[in-house]
Protein backbone atom coordinates (compact mmCIF):
# COMPACT_ATOMS: atom_id res chain seq x y z
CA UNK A 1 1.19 7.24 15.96
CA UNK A 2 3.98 4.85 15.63
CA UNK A 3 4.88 1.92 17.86
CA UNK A 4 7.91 3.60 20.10
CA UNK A 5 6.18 6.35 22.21
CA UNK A 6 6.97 10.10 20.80
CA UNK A 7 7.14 8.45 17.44
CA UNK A 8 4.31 9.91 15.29
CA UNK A 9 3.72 12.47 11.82
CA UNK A 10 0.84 14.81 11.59
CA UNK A 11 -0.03 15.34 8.14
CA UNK A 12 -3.14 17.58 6.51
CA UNK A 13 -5.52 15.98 4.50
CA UNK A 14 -4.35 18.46 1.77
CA UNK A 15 -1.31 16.78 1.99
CA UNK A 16 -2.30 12.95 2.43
CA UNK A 17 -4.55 13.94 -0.70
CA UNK A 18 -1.65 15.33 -2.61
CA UNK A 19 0.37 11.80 -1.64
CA UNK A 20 -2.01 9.64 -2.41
CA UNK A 21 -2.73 11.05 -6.19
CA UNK A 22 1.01 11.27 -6.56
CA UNK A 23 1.21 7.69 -5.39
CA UNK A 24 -2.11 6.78 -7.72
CA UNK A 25 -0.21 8.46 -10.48
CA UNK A 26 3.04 5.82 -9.90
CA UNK A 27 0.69 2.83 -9.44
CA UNK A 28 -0.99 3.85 -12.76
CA UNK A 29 2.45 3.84 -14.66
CA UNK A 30 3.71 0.65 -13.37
CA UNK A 31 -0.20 -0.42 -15.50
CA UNK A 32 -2.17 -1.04 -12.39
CA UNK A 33 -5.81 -0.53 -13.09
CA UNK A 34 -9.30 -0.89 -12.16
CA UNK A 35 -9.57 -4.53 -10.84
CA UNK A 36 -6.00 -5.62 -10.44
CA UNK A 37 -4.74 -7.18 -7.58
CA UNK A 38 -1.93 -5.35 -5.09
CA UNK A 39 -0.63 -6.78 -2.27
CA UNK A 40 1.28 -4.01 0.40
CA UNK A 41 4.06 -5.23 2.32
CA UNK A 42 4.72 -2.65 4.61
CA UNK A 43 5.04 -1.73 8.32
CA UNK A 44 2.39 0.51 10.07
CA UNK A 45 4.11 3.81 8.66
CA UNK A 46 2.23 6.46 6.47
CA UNK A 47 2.89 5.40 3.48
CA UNK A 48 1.04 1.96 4.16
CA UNK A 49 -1.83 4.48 4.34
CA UNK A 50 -1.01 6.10 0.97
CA UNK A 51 -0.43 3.11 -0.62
CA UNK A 52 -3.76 1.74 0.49
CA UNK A 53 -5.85 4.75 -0.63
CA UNK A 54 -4.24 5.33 -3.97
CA UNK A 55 -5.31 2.07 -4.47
CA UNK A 56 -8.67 2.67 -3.52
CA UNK A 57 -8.93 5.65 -5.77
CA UNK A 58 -7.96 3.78 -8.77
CA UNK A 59 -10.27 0.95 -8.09
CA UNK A 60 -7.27 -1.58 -7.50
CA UNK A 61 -8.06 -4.07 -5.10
CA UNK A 62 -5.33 -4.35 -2.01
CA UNK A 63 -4.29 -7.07 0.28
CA UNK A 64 -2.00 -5.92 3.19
CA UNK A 65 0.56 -8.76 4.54
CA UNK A 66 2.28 -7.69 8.29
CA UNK A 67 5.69 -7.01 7.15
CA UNK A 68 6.91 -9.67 10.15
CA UNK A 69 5.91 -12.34 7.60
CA UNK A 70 8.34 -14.81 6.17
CA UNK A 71 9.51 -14.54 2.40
CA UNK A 72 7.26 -17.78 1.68
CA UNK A 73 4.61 -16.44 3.70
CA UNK A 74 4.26 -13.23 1.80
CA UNK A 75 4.97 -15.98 -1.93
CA UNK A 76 1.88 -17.64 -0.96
CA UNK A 77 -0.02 -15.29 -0.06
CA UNK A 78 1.20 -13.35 -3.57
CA UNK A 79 0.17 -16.28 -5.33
CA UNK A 80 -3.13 -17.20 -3.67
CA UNK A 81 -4.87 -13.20 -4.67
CA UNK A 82 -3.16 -13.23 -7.86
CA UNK A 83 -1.80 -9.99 -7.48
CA UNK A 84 -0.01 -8.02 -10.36
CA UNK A 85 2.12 -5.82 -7.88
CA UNK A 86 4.33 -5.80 -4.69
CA UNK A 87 4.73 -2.44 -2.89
CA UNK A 88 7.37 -3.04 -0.31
């Protein structure tokens, strides 16, 4: 379900499967791995769900920043977990 009323997706968990190992796939060719650090700077859409789980299936951990944060919110917050990634 999205914010605006009549705005949502249905998806299968065939298909959120299928998403999330194609998205697991791209994180591990950018060299994420087991243990890195990802922050997610996304609204609430799907693919802030994707993101999340493909990072959970890899064993990367994730840190989620609301996408109304400023640019030197999101810096700090980059800088404070370390992380080796931004998925905007």
């Amino acid at each position: 379900e999205g914010n605006e009323p009549g705005d949502s997706t249905k998806i299968t968990y065939c298909e959120l499967l299928h998403k999330v190992c194609q998205f697991a796939n791209v994180l591990r060719s950018q060299g994420v791995k087991k243990g890195d650090r990802v922050s997610i700077y996304l609204p609430m859409i799907l693919e802030l769900v994707i993101a999340m789980l493909a990072c959970a299936r890899i064993g990367a951990l994730h840190s989620v920043v609301f996408a109304g944060f400023s640019a030197d919110s999101l810096c700090e917050r980059i800088l404070d977990c370390g992380c080796s990634l931004l998925i905007t």
